[in-house]
PDB file of N, CA and C in Angstrom:
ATOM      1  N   UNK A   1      89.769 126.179  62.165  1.00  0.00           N
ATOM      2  CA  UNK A   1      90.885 126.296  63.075  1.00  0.00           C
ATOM      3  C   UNK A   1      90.430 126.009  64.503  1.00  0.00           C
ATOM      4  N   UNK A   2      89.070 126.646  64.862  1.00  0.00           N
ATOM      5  CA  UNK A   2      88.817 126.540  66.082  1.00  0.00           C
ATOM      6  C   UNK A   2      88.223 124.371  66.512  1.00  0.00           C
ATOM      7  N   UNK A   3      88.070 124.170  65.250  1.00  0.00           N
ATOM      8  CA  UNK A   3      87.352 122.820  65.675  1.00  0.00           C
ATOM      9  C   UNK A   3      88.655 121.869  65.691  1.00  0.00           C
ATOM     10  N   UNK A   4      89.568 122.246  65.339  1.00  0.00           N
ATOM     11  CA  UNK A   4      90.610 121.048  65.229  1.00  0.00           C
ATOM     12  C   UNK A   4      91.715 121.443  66.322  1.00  0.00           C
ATOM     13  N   UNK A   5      90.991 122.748  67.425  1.00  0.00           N
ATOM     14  CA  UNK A   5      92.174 123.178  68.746  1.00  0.00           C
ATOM     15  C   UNK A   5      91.220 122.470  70.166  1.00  0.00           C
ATOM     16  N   UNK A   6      89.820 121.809  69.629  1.00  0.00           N
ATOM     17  CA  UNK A   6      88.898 121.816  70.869  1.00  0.00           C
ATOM     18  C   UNK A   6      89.534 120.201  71.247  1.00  0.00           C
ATOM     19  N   UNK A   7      89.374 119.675  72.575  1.00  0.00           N
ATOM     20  CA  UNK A   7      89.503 118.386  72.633  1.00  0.00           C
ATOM     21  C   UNK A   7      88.639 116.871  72.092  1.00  0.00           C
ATOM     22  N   UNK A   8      88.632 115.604  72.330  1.00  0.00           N
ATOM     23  CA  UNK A   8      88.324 114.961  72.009  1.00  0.00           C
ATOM     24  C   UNK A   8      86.743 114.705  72.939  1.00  0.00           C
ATOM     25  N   UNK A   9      87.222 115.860  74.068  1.00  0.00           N
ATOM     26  CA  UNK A   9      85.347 114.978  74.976  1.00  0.00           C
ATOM     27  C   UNK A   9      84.983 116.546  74.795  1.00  0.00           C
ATOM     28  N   UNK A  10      85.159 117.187  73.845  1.00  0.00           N
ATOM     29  CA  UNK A  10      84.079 118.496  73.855  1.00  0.00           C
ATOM     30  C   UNK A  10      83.011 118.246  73.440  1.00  0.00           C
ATOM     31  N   UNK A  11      81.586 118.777  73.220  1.00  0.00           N
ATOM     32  CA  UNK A  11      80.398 118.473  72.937  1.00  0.00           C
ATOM     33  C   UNK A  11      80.630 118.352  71.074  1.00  0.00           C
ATOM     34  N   UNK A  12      81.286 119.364  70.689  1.00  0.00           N
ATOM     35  CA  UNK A  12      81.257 119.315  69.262  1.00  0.00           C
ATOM     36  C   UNK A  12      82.008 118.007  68.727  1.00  0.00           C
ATOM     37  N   UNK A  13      82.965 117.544  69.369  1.00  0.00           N
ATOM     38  CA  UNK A  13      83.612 116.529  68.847  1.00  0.00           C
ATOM     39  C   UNK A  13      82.773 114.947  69.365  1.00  0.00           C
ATOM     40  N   UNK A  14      82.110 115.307  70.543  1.00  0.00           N
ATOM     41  CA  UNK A  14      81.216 114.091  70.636  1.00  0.00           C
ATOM     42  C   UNK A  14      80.146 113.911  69.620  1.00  0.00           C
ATOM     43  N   UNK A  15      79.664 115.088  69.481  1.00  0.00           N
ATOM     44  CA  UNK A  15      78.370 115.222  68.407  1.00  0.00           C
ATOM     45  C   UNK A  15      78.897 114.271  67.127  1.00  0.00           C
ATOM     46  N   UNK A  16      79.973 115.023  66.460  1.00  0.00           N
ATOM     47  CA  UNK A  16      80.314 114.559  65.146  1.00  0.00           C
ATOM     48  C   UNK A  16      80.686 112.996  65.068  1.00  0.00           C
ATOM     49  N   UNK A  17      81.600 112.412  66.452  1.00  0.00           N
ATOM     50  CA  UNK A  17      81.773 110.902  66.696  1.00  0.00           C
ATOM     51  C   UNK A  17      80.410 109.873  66.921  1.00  0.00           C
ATOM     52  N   UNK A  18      79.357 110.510  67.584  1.00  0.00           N
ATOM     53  CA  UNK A  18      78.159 109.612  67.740  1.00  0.00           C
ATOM     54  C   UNK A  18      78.557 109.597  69.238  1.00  0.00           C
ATOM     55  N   UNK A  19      76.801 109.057  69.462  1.00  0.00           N
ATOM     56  CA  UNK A  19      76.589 108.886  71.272  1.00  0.00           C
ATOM     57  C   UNK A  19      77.008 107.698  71.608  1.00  0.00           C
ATOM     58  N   UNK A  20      77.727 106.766  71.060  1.00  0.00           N
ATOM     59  CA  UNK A  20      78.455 105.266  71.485  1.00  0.00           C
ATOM     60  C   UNK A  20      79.792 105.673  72.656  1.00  0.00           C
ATOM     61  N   UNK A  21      80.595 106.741  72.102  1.00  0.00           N
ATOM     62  CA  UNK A  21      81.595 107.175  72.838  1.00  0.00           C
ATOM     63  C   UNK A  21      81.266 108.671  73.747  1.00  0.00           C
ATOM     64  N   UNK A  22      80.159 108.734  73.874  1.00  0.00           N
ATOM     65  CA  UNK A  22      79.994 109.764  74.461  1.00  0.00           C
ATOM     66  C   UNK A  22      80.724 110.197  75.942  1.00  0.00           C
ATOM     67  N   UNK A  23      81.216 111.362  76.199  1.00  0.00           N
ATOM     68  CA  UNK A  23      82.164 111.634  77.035  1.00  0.00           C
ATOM     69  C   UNK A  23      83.483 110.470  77.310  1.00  0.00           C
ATOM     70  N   UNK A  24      83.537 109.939  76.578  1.00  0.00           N
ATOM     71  CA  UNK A  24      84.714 109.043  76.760  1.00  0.00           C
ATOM     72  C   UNK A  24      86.058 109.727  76.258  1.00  0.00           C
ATOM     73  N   UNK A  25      87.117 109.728  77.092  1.00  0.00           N
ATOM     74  CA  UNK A  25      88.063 110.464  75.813  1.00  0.00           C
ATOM     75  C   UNK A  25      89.489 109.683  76.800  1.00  0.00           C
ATOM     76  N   UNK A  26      90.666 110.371  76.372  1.00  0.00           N
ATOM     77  CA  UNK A  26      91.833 109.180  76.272  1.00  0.00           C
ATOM     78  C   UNK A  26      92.036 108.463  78.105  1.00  0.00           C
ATOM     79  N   UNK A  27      91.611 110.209  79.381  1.00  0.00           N
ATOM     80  CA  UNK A  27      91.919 109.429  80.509  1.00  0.00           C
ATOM     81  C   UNK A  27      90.674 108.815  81.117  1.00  0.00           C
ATOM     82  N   UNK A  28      89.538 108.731  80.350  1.00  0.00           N
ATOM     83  CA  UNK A  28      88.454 107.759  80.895  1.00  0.00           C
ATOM     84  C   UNK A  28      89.058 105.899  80.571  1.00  0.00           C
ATOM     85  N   UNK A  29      89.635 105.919  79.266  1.00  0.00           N
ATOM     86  CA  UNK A  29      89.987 104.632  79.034  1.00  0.00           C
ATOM     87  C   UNK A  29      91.184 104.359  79.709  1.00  0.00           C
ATOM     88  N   UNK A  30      91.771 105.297  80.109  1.00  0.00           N
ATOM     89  CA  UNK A  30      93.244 104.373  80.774  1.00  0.00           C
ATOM     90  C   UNK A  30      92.827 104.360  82.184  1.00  0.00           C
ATOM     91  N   UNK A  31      91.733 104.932  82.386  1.00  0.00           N
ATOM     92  CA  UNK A  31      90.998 104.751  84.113  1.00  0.00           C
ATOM     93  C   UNK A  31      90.340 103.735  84.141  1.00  0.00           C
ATOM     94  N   UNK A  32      89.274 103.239  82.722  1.00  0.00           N
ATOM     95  CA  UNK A  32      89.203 102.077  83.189  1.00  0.00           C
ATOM     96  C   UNK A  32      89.892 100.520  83.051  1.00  0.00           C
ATOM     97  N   UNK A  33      91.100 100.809  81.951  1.00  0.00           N
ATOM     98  CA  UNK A  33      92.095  99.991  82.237  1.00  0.00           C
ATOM     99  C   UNK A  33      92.817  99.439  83.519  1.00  0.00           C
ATOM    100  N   UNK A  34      92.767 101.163  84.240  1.00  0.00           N
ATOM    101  CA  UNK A  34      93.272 100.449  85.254  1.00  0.00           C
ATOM    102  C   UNK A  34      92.334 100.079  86.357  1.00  0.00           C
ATOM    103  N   UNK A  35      90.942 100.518  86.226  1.00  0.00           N
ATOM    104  CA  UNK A  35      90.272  99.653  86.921  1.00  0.00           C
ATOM    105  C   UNK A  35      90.337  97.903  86.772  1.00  0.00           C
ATOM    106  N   UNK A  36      90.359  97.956  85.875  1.00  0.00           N
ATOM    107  CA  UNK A  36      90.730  96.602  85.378  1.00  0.00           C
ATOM    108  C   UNK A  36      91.784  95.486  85.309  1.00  0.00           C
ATOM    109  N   UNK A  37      92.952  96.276  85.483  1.00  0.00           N
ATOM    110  CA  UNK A  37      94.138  95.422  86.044  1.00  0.00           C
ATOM    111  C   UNK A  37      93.972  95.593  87.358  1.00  0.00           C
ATOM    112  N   UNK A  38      93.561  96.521  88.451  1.00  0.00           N
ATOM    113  CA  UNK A  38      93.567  96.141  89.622  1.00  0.00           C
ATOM    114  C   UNK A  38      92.570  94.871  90.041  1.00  0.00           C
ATOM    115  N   UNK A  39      91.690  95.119  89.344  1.00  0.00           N
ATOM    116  CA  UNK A  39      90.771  94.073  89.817  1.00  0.00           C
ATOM    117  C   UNK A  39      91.160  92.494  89.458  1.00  0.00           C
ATOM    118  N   UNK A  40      92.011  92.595  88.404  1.00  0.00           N
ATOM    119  CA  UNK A  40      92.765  91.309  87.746  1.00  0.00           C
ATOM    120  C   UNK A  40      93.600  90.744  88.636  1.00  0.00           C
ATOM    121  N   UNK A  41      94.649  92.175  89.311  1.00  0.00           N
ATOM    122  CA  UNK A  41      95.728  91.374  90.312  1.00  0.00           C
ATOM    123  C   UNK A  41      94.716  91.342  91.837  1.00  0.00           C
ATOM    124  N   UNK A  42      94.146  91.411  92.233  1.00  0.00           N
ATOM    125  CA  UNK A  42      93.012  91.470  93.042  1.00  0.00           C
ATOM    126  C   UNK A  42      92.036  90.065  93.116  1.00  0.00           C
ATOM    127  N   UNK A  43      91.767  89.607  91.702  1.00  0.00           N
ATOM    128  CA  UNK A  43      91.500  88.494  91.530  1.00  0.00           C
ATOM    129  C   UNK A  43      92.712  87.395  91.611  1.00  0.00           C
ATOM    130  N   UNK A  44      93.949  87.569  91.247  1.00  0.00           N
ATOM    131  CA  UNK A  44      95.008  86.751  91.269  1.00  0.00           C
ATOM    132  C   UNK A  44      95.201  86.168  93.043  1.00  0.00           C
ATOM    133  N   UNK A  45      95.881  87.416  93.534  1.00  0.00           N
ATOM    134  CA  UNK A  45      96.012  86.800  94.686  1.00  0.00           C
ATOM    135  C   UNK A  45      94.605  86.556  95.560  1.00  0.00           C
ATOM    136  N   UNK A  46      93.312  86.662  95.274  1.00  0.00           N
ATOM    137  CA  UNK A  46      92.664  86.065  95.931  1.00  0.00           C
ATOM    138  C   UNK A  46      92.067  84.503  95.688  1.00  0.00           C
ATOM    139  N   UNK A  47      92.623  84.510  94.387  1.00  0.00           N
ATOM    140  CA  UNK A  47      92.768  82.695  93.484  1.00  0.00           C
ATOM    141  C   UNK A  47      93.804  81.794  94.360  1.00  0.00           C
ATOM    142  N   UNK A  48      94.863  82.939  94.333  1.00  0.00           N
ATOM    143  CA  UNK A  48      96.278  82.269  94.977  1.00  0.00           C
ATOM    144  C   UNK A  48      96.083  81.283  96.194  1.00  0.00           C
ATOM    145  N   UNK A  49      95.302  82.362  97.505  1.00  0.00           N
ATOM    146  CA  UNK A  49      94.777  81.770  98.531  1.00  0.00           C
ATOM    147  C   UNK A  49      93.521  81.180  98.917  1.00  0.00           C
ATOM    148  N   UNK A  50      92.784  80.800  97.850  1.00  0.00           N
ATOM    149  CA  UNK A  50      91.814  79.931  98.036  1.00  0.00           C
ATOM    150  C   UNK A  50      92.030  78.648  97.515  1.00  0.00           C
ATOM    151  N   UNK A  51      91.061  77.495  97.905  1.00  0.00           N
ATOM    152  CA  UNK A  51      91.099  76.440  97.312  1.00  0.00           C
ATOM    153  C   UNK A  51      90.320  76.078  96.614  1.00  0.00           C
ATOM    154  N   UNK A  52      89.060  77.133  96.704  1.00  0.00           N
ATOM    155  CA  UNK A  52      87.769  77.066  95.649  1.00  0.00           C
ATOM    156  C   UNK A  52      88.591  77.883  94.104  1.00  0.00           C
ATOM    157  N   UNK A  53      88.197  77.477  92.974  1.00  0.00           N
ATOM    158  CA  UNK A  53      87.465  78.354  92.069  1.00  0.00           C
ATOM    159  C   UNK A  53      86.954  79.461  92.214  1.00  0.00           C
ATOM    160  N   UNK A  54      87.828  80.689  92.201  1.00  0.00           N
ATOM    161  CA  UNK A  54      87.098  82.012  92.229  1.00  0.00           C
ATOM    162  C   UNK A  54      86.861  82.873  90.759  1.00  0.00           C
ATOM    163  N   UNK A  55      85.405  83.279  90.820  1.00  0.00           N
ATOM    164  CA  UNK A  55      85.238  83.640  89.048  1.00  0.00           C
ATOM    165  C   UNK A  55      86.064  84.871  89.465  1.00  0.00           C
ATOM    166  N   UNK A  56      86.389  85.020  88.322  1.00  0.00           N
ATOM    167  CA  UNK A  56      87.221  86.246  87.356  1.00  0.00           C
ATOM    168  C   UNK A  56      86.602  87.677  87.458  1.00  0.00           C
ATOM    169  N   UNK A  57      86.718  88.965  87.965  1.00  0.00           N
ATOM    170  CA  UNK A  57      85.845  89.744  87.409  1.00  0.00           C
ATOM    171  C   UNK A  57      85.770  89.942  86.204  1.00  0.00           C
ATOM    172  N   UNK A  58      84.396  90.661  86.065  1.00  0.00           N
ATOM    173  CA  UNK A  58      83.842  91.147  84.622  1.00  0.00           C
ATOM    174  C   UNK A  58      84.753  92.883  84.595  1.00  0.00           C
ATOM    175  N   UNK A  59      85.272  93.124  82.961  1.00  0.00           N
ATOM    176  CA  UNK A  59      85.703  94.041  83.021  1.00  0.00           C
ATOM    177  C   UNK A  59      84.880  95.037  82.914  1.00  0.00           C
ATOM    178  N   UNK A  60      85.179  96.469  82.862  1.00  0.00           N
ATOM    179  CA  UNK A  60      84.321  97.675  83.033  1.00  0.00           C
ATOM    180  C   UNK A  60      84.099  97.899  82.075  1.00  0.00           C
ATOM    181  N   UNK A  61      82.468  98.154  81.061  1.00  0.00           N
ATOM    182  CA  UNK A  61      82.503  97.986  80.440  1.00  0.00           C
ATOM    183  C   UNK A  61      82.821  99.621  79.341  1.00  0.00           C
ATOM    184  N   UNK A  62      83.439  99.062  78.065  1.00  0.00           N
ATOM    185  CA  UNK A  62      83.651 100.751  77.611  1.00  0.00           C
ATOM    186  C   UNK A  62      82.724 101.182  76.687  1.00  0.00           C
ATOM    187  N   UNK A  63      82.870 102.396  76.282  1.00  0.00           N
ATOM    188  CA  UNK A  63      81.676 102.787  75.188  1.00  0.00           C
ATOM    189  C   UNK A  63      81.860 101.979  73.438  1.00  0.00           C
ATOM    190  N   UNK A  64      80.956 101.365  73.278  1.00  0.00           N
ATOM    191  CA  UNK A  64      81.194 100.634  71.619  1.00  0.00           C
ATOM    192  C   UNK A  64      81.409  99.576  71.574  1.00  0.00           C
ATOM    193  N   UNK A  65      81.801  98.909  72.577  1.00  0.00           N
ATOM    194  CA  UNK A  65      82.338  97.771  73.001  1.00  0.00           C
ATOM    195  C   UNK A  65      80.942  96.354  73.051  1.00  0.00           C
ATOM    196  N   UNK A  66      81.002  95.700  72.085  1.00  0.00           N
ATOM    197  CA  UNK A  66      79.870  94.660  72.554  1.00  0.00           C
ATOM    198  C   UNK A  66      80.019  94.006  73.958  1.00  0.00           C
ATOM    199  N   UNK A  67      79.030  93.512  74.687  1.00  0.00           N
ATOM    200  CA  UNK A  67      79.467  92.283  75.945  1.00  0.00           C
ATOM    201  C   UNK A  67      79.594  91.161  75.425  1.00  0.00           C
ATOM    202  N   UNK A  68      80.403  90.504  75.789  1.00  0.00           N
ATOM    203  CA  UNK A  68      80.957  89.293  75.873  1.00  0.00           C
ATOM    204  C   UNK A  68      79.770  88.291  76.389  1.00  0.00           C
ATOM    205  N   UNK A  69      79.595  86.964  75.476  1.00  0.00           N
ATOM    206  CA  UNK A  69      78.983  86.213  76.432  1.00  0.00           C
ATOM    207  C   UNK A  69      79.618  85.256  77.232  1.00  0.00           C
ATOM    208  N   UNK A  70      79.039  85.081  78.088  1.00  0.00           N
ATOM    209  CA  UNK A  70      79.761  83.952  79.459  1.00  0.00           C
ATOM    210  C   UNK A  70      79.233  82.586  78.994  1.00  0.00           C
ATOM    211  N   UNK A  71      80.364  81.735  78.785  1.00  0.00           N
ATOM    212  CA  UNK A  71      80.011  80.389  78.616  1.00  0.00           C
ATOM    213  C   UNK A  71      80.004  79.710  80.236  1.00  0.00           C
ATOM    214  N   UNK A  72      78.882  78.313  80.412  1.00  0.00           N
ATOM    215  CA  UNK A  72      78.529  78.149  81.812  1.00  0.00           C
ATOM    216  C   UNK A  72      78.675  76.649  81.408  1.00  0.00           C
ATOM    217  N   UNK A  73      79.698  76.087  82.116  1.00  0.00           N
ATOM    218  CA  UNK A  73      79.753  74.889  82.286  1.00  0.00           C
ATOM    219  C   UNK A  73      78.883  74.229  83.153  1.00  0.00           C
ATOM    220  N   UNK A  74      79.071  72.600  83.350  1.00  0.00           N
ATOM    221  CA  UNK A  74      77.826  72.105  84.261  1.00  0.00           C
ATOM    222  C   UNK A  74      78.394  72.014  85.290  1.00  0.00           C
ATOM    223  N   UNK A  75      79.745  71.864  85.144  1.00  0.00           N
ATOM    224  CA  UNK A  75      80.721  71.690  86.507  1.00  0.00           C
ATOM    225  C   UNK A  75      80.738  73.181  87.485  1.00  0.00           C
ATOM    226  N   UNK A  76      80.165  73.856  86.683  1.00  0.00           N
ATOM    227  CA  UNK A  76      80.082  75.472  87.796  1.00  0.00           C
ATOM    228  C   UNK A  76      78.992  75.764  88.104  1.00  0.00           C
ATOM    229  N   UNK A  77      77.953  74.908  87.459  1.00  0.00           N
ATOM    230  CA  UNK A  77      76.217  75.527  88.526  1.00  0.00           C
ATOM    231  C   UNK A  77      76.256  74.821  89.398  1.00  0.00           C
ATOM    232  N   UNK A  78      76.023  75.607  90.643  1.00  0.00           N
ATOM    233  CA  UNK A  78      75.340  75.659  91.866  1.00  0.00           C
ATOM    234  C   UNK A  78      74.933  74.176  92.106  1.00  0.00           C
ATOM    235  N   UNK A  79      75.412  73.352  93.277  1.00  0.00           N
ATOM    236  CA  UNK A  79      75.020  71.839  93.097  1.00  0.00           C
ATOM    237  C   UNK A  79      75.199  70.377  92.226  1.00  0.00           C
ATOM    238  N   UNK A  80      76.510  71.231  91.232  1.00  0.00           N
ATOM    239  CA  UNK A  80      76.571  70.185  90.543  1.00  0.00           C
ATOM    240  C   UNK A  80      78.256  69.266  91.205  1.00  0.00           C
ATOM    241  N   UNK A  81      77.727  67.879  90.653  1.00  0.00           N
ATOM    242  CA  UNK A  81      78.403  67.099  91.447  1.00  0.00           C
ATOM    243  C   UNK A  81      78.790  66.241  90.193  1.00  0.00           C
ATOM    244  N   UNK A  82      80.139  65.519  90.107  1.00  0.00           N
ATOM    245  CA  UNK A  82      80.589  64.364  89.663  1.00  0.00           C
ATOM    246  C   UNK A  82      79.834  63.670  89.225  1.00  0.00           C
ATOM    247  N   UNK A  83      79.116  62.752  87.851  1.00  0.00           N
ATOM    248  CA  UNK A  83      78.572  61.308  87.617  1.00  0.00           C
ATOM    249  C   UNK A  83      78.882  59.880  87.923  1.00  0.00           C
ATOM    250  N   UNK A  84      80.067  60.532  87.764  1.00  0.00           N
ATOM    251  CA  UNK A  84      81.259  58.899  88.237  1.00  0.00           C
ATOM    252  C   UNK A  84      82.264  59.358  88.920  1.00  0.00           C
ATOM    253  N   UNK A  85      82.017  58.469  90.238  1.00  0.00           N
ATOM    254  CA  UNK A  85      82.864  58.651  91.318  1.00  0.00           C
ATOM    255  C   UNK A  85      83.965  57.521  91.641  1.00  0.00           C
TER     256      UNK A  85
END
């Protein structure tokens, strides 16, 4: 009775889930959701008013979650220029 009244970031319920989600529980993920849409519309209008290519942020990352790899074009390193002009 007492283990199924405790919350989801208590020590006993982290224990039994594994250390992948550790202290994570429902308002850590919608905090960093919304870290994450701010930084999205944040990135928008600062796309809006530039004329460069501005990268994207990286999202925050959550517990369990693999990283993503970044694909790197040649047209985005540092110095690269046109072949045929």
């Amino acid at each position: 009775m007492l283990v199924s009244a405790l919350g989801p970031t208590s020590r006993l319920a982290v224990a039994l889930r594994g250390s992948e989600h550790d202290g994570w529980g429902l308002a850590e993920h919608l905090l960093a959701s919304l870290v994450d849409a701010t930084q999205a519309t944040t990135h928008a209008v600062i796309q809006v008013n530039s004329r460069k290519r501005v990268r994207p942020p990286a999202p925050l990352p959550r517990p369990g979650a693999r990283p993503t790899r970044r694909v790197v074009r040649v047209a985005d390193l540092p110095g690269a220029r046109p072949v045929f002009t």
